[in-house]
PDB file of N, CA and C in Angstrom:
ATOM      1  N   UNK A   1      42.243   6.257 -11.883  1.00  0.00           N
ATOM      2  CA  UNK A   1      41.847   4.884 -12.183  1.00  0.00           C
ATOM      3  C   UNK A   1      42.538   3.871 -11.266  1.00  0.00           C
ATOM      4  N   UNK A   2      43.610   4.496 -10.377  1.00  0.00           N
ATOM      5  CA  UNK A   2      44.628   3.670  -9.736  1.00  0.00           C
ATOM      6  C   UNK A   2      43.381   3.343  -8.835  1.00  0.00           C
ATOM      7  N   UNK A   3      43.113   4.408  -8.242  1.00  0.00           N
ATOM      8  CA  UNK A   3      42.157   3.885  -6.629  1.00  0.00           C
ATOM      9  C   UNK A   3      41.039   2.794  -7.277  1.00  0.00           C
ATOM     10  N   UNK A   4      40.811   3.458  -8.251  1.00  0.00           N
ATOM     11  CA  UNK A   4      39.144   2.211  -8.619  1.00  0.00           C
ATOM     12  C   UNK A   4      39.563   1.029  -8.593  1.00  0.00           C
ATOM     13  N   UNK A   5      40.889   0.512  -9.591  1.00  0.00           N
ATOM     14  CA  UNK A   5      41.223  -0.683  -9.227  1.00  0.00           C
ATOM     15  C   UNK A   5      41.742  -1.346  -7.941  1.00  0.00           C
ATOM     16  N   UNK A   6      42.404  -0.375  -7.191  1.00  0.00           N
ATOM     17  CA  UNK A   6      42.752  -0.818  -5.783  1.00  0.00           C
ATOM     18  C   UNK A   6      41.037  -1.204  -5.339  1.00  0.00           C
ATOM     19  N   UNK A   7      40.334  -0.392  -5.515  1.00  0.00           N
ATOM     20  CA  UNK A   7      38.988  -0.536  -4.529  1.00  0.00           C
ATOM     21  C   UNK A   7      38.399  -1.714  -5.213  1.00  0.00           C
ATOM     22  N   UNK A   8      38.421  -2.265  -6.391  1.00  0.00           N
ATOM     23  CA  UNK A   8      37.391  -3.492  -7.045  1.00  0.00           C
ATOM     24  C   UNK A   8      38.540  -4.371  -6.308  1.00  0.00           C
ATOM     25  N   UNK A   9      39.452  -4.719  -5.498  1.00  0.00           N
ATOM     26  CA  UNK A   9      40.197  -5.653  -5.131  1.00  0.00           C
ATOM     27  C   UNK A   9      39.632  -6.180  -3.700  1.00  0.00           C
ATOM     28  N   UNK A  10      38.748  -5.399  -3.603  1.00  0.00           N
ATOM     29  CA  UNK A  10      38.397  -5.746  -1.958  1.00  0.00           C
ATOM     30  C   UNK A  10      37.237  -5.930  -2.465  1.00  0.00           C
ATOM     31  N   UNK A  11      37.110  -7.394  -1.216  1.00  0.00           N
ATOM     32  CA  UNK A  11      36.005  -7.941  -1.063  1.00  0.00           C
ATOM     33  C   UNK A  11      34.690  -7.222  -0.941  1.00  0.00           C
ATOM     34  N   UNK A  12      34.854  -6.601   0.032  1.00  0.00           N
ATOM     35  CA  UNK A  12      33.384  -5.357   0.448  1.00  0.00           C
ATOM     36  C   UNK A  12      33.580  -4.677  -0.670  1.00  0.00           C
ATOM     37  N   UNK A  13      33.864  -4.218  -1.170  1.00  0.00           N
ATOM     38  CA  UNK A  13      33.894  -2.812  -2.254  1.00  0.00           C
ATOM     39  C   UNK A  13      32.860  -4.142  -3.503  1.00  0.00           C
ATOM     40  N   UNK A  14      33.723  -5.063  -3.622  1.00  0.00           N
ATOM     41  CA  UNK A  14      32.932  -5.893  -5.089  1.00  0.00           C
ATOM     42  C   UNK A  14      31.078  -6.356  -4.265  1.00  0.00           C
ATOM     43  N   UNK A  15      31.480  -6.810  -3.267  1.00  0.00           N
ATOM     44  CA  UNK A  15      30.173  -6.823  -2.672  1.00  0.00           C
ATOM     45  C   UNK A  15      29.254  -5.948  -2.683  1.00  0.00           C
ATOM     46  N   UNK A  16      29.522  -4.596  -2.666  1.00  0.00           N
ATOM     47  CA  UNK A  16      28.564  -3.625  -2.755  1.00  0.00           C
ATOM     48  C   UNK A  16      28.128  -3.105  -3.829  1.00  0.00           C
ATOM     49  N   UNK A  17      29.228  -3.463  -5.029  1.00  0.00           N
ATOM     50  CA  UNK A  17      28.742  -3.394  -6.009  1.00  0.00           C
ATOM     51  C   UNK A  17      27.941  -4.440  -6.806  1.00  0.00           C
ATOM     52  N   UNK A  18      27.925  -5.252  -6.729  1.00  0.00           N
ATOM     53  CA  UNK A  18      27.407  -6.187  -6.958  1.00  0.00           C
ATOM     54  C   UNK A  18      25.510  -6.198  -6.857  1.00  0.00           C
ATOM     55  N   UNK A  19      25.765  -5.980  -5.350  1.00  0.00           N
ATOM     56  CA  UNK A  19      24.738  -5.779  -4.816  1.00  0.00           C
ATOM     57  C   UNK A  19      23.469  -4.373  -5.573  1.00  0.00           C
ATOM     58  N   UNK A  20      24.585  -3.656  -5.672  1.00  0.00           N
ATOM     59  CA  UNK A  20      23.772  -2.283  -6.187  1.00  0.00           C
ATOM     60  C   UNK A  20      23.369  -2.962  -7.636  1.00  0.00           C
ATOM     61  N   UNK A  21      24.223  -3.387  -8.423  1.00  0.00           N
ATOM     62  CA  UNK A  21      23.854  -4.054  -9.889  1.00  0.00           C
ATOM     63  C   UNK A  21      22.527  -4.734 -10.103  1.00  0.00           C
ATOM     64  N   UNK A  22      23.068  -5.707  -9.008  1.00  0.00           N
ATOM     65  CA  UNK A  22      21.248  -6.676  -8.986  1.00  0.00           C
ATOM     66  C   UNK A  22      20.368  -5.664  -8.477  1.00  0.00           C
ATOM     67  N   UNK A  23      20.695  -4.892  -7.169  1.00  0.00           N
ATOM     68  CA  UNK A  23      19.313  -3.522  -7.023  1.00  0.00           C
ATOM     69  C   UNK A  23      18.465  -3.041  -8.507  1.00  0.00           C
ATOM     70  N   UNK A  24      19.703  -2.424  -9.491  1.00  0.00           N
ATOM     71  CA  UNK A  24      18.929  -1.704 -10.870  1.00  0.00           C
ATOM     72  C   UNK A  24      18.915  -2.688 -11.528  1.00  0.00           C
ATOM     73  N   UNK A  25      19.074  -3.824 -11.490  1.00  0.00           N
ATOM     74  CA  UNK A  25      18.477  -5.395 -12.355  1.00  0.00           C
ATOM     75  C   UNK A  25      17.310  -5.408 -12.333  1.00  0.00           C
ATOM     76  N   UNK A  26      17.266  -5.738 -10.612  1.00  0.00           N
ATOM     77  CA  UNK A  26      15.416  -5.733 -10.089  1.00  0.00           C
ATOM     78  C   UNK A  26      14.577  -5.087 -10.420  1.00  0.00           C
ATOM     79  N   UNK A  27      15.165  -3.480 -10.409  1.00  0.00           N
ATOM     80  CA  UNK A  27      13.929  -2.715 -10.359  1.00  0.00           C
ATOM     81  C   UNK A  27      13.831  -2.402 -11.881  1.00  0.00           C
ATOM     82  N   UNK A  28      14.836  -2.382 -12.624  1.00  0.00           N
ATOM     83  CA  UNK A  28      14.513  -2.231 -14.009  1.00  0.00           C
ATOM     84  C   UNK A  28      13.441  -3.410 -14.354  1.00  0.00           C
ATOM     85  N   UNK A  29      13.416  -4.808 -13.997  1.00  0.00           N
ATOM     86  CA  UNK A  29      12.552  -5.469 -14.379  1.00  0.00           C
ATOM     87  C   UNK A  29      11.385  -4.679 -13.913  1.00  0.00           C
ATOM     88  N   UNK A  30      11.194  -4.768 -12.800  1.00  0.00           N
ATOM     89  CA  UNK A  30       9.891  -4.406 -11.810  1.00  0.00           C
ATOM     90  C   UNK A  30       9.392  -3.322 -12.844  1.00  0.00           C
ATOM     91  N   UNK A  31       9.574  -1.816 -13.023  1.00  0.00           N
ATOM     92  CA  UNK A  31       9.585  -0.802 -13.798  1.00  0.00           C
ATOM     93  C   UNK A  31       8.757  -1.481 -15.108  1.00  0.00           C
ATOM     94  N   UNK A  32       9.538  -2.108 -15.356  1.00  0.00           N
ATOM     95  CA  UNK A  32       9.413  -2.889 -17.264  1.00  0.00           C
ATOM     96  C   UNK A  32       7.383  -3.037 -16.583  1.00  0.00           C
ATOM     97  N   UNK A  33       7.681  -4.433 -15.846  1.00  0.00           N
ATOM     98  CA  UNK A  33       6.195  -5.622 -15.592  1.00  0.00           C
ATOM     99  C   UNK A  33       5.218  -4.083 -15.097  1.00  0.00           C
ATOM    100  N   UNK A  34       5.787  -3.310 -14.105  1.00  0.00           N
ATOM    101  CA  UNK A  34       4.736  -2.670 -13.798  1.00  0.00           C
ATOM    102  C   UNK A  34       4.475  -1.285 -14.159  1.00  0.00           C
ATOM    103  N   UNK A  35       5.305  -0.885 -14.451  1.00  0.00           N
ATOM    104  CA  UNK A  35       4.971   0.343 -15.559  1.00  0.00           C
ATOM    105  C   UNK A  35       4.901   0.499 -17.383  1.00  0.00           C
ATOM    106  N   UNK A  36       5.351  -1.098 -17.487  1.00  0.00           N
ATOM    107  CA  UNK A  36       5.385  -0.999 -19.363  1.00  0.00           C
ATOM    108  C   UNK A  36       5.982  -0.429 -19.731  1.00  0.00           C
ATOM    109  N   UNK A  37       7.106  -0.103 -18.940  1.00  0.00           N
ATOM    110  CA  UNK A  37       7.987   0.644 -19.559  1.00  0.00           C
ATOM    111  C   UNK A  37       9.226   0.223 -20.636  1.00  0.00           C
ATOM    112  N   UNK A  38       9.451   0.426 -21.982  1.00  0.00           N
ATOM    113  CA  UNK A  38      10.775   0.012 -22.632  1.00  0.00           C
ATOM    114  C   UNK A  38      12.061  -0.319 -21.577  1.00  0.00           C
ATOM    115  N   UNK A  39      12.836  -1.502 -22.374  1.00  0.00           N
ATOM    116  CA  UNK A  39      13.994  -1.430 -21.290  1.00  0.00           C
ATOM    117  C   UNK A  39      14.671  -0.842 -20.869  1.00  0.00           C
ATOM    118  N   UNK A  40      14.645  -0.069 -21.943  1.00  0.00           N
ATOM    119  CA  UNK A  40      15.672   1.514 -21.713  1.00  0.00           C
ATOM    120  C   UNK A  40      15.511   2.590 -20.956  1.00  0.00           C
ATOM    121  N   UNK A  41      13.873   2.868 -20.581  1.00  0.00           N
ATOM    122  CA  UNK A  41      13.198   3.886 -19.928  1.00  0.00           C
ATOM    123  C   UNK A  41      13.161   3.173 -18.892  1.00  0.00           C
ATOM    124  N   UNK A  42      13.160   1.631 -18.482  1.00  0.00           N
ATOM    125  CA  UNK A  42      12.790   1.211 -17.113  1.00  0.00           C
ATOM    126  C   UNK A  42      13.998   1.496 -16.304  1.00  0.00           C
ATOM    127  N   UNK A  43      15.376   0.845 -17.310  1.00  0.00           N
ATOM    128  CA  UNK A  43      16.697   1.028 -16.637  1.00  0.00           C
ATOM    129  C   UNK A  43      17.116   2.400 -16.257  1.00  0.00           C
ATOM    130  N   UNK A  44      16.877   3.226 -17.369  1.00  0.00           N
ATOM    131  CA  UNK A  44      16.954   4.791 -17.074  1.00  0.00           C
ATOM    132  C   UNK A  44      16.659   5.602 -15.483  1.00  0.00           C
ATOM    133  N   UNK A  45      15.304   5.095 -15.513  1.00  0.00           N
ATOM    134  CA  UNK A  45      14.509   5.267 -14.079  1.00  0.00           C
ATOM    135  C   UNK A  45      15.360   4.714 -13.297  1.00  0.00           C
ATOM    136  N   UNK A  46      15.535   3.816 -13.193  1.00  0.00           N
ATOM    137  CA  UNK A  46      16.469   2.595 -12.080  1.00  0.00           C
ATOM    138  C   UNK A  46      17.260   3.320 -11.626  1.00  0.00           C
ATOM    139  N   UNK A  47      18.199   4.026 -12.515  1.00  0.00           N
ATOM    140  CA  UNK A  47      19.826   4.265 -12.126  1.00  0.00           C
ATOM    141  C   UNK A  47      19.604   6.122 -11.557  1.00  0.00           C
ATOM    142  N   UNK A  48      18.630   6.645 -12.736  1.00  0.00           N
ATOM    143  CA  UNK A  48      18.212   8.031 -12.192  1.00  0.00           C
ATOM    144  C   UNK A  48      17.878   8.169 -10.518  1.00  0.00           C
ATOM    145  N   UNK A  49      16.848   6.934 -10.347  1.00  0.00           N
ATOM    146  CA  UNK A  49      16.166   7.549  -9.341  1.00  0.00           C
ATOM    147  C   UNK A  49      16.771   6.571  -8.109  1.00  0.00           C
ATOM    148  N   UNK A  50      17.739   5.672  -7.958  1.00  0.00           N
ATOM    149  CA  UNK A  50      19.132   5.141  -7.094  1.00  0.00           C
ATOM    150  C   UNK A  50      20.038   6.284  -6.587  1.00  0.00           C
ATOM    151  N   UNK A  51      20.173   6.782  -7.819  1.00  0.00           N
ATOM    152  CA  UNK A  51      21.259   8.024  -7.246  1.00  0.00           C
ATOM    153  C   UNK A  51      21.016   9.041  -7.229  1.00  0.00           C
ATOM    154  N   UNK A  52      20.012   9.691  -6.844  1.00  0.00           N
ATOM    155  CA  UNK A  52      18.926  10.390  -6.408  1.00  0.00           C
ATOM    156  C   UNK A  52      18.730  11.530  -7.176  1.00  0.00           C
ATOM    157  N   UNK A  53      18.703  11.372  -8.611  1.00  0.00           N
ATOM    158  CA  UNK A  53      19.116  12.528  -9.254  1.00  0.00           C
ATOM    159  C   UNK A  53      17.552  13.040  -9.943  1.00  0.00           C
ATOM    160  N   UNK A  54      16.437  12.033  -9.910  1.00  0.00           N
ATOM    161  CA  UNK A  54      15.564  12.889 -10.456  1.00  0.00           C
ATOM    162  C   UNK A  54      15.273  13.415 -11.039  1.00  0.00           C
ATOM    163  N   UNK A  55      15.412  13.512 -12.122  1.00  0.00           N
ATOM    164  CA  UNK A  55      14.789  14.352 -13.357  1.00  0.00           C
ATOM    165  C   UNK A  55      13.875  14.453 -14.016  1.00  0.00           C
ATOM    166  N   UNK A  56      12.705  13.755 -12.880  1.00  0.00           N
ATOM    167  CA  UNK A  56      11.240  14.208 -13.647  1.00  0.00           C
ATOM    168  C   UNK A  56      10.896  13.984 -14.865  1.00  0.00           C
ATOM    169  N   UNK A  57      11.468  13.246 -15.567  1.00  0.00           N
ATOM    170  CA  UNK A  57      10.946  13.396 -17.406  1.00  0.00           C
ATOM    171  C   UNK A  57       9.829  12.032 -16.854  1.00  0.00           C
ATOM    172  N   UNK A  58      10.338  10.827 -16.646  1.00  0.00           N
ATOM    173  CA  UNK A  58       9.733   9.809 -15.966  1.00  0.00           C
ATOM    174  C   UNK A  58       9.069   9.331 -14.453  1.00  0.00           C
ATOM    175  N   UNK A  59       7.937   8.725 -14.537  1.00  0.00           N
ATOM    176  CA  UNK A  59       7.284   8.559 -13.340  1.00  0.00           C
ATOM    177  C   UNK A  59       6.254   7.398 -13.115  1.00  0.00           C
ATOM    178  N   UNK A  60       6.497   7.191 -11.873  1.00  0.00           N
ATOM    179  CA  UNK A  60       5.489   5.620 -12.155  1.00  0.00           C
ATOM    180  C   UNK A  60       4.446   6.278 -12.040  1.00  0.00           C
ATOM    181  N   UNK A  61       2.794   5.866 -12.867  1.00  0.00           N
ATOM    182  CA  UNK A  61       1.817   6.423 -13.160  1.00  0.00           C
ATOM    183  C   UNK A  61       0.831   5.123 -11.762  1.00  0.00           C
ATOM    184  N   UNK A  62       1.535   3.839 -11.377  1.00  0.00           N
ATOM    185  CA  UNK A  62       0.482   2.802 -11.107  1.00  0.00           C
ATOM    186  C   UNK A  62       0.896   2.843  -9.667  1.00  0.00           C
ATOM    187  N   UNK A  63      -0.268   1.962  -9.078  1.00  0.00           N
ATOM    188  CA  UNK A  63       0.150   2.459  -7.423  1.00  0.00           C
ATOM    189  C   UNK A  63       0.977   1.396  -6.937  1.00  0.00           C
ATOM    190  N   UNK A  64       1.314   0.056  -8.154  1.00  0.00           N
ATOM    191  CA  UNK A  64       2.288  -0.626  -7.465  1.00  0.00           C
ATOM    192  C   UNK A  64       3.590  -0.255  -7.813  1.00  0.00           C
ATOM    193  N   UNK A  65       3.731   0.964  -9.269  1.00  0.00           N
ATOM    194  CA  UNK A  65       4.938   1.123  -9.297  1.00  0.00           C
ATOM    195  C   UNK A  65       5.653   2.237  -7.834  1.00  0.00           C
ATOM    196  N   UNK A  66       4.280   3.127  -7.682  1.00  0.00           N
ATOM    197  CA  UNK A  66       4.820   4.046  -7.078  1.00  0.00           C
ATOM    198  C   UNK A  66       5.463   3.672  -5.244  1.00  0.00           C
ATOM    199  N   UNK A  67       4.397   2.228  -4.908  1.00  0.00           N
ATOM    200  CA  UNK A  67       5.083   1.803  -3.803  1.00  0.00           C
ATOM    201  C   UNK A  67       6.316   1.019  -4.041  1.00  0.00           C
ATOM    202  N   UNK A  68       6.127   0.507  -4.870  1.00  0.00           N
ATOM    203  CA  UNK A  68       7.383   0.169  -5.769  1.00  0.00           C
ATOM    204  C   UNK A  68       8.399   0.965  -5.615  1.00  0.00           C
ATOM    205  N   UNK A  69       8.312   2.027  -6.106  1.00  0.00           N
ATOM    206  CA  UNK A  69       9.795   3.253  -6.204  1.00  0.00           C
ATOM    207  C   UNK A  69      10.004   3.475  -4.718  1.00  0.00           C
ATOM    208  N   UNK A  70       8.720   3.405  -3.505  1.00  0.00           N
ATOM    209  CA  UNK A  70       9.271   4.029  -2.262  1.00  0.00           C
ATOM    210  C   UNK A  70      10.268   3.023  -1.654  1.00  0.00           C
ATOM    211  N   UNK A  71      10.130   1.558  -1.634  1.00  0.00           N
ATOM    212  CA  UNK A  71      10.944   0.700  -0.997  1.00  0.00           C
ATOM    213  C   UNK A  71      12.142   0.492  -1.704  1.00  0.00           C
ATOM    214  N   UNK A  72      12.264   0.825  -3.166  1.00  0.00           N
ATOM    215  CA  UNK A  72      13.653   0.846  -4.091  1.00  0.00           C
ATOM    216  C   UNK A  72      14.441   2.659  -3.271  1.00  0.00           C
ATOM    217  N   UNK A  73      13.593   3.267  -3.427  1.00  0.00           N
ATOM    218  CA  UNK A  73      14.747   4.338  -2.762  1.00  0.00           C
ATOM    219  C   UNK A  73      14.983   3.940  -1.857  1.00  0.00           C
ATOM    220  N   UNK A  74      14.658   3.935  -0.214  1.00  0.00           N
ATOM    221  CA  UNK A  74      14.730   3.391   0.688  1.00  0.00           C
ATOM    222  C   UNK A  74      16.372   2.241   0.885  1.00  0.00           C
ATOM    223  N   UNK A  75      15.673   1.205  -0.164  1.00  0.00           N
ATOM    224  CA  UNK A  75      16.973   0.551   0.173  1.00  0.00           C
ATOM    225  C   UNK A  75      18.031   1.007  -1.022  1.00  0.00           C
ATOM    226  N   UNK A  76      18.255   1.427  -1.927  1.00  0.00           N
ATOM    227  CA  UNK A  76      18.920   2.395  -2.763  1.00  0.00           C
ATOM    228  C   UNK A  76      19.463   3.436  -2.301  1.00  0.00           C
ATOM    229  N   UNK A  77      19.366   4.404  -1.050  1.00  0.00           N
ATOM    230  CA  UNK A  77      19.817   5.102  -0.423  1.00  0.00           C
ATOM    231  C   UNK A  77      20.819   4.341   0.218  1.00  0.00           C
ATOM    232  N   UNK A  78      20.113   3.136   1.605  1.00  0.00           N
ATOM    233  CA  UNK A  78      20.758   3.162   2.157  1.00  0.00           C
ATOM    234  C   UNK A  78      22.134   1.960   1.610  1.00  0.00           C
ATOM    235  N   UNK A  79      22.166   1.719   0.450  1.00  0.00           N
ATOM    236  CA  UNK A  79      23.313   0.787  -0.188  1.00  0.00           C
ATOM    237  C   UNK A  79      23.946   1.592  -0.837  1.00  0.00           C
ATOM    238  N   UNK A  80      23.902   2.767  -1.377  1.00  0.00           N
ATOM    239  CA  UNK A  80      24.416   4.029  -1.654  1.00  0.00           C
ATOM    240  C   UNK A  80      25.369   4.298  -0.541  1.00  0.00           C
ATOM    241  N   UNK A  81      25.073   4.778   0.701  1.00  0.00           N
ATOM    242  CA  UNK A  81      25.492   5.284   1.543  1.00  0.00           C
ATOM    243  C   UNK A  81      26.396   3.855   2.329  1.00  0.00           C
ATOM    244  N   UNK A  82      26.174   2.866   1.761  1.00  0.00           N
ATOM    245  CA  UNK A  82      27.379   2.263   2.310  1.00  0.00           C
ATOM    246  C   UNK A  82      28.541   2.010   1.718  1.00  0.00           C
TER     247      UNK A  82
END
């Protein structure tokens, strides 16, 4: 727990998190408006499919969710990887 708090002390580290937060903000809304999905199943998706874990129980059925999900991985990867 020592390092986590050393790491929330830096600027970049809170920045990136931050950033990732509003990412599964967004897309949990997005999810909600365009798949109807409960908040719980939209957020679920959000955080599942950010950290690339996939588990198939859920899936966008509409073609704006599904272009939807390609530009959320996309930049979800690459804010991951920073």
């Amino acid at each position: 727990t020592v390092g986590v708090v050393r790491g929330l002390r830096e600027p970049g580290v809170r920045a990136l998190l931050a950033l990732t937060l509003a990412l599964i903000g967004c897309a949990t809304i997005a999810y909600r408006l365009l798949e109807g999905w409960r908040w719980i199943d939209a957020l679920y998706f959000s955080v599942v499919t950010i950290a690339t874990v996939g588990y198939g129980d859920l899936a966008p059925k509409t073609d704006g969710g599904k272009l939807f999900t390609v530009f959320y991985i996309m930049g979800g990867i690459g804010l991951f990887v920073s």
